[in-house]
C-alpha atoms as a PDB file:
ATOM      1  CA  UNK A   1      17.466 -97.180 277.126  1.00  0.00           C
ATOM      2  CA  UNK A   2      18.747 -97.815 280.510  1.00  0.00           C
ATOM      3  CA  UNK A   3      21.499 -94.745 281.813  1.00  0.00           C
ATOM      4  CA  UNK A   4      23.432 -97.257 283.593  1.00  0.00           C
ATOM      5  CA  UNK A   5      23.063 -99.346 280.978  1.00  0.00           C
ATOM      6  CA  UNK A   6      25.191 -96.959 278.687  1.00  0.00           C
ATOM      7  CA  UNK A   7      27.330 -96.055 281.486  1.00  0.00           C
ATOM      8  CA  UNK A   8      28.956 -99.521 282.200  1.00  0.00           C
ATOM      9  CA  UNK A   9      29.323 -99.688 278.447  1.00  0.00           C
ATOM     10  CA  UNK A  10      31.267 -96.773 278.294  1.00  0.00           C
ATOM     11  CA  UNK A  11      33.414 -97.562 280.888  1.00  0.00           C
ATOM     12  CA  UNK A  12      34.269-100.447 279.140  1.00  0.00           C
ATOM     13  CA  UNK A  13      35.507 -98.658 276.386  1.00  0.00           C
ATOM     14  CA  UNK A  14      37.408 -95.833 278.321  1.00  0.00           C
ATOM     15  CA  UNK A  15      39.804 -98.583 279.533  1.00  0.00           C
ATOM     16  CA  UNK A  16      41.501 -99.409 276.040  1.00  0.00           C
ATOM     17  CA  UNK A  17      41.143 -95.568 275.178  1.00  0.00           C
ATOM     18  CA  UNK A  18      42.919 -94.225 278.319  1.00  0.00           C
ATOM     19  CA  UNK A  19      45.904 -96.861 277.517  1.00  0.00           C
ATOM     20  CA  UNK A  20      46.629 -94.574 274.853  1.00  0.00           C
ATOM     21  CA  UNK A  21      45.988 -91.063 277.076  1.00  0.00           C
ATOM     22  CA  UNK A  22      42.577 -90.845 274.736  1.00  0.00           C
ATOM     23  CA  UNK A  23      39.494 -91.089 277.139  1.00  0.00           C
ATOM     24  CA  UNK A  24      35.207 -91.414 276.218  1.00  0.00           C
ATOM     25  CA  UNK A  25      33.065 -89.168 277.864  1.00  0.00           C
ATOM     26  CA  UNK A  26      29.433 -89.447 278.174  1.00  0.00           C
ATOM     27  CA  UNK A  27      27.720 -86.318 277.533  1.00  0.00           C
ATOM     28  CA  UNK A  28      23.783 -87.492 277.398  1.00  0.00           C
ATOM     29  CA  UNK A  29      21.713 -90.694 276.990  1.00  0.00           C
ATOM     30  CA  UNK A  30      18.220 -89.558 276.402  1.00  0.00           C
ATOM     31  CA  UNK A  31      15.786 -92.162 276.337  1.00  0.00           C
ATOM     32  CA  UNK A  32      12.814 -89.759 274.906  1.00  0.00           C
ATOM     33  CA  UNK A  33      14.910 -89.350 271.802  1.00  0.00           C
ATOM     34  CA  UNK A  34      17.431 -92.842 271.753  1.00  0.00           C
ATOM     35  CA  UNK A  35      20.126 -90.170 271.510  1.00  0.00           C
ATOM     36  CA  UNK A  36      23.896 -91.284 272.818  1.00  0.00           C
ATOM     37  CA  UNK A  37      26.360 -88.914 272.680  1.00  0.00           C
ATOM     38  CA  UNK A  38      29.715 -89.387 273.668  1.00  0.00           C
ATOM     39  CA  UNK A  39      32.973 -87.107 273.126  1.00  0.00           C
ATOM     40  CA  UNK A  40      36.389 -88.456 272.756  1.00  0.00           C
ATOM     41  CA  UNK A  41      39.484 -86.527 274.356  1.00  0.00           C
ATOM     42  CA  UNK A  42      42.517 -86.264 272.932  1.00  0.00           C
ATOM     43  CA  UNK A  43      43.998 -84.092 276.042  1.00  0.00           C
ATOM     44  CA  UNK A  44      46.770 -86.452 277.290  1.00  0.00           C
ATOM     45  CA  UNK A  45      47.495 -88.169 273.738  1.00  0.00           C
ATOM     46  CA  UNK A  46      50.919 -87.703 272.198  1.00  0.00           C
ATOM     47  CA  UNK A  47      50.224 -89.820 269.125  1.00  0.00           C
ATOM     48  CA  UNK A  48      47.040 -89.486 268.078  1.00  0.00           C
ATOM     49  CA  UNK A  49      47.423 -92.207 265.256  1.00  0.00           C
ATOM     50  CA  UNK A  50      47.962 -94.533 267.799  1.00  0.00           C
ATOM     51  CA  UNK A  51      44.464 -94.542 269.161  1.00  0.00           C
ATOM     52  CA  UNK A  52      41.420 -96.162 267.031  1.00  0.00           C
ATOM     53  CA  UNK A  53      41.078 -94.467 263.761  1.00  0.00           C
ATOM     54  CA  UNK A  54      37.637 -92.388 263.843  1.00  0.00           C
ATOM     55  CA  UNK A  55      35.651 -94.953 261.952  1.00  0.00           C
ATOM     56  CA  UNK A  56      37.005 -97.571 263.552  1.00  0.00           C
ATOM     57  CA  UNK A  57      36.512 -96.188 266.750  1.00  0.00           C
ATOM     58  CA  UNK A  58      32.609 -95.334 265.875  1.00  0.00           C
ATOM     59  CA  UNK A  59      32.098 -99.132 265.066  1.00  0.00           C
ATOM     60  CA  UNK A  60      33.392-100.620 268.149  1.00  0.00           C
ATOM     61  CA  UNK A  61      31.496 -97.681 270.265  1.00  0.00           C
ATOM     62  CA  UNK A  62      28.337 -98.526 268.410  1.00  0.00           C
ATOM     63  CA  UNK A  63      29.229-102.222 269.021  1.00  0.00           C
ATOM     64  CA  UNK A  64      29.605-102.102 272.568  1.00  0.00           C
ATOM     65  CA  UNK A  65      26.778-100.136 273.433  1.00  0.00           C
ATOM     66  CA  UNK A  66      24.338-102.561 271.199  1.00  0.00           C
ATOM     67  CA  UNK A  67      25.058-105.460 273.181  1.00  0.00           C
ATOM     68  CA  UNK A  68      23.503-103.290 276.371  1.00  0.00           C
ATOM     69  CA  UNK A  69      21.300-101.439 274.273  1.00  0.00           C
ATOM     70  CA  UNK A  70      18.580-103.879 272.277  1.00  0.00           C
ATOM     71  CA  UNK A  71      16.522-101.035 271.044  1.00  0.00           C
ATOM     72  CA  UNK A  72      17.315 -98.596 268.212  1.00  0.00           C
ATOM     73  CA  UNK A  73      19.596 -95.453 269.230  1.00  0.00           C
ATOM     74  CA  UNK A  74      21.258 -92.590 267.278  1.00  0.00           C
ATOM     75  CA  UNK A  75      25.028 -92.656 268.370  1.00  0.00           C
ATOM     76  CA  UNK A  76      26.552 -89.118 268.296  1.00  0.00           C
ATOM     77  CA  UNK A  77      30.756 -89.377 268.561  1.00  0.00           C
ATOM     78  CA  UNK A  78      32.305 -86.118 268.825  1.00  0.00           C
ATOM     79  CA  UNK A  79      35.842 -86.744 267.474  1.00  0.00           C
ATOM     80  CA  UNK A  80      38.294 -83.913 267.491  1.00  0.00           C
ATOM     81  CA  UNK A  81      40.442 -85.842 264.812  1.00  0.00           C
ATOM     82  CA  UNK A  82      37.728 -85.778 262.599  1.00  0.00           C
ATOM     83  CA  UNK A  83      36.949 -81.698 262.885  1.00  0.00           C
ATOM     84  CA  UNK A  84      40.623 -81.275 261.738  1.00  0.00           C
ATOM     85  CA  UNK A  85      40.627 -84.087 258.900  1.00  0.00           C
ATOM     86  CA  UNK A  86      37.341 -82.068 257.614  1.00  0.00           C
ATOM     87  CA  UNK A  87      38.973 -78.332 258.363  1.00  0.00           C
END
């Protein structure tokens, strides 16, 4: 797994995200253990429905970052949204 790899990748996907005040932050891709984590914030959203429902969301992150990524990863997708459907 190639950092810039994932980086480009998730710049990709801020773009549609931050259309919607949402943005995707990269917080670690470690090669030793295929990990990707990424955080979504919610700082500058006023709707929050209006950006990619959680699962959603998860599939086209997971999407984007195969087409970079050809060997097997563990995505990790913080999503605040989620913590409060779950609360």
């Amino acid at each position: 797994m190639d950092e810039s790899t994932v980086t480009a990748a998730v710049e990709e996907l801020r773009r549609p995200l931050r259309a919607d005040g949402a943005d995707l932050v990269l917080i670690r891709a470690d090669p030793r253990t295929a990990v990707v984590e990424l955080r979504l914030e919610l700082d500058g959203v006023t709707c929050r429905d209006c950006v990619l429902p959680p699962d959603r969301l998860a599939d086209v992150v997971e999407s984007v970052l195969r087409r970079g990524i050809p060997e097997e990863f563990e995505l990790v997708l913080h999503d605040p949204r989620r913590d409060t459907e779950t609360a």
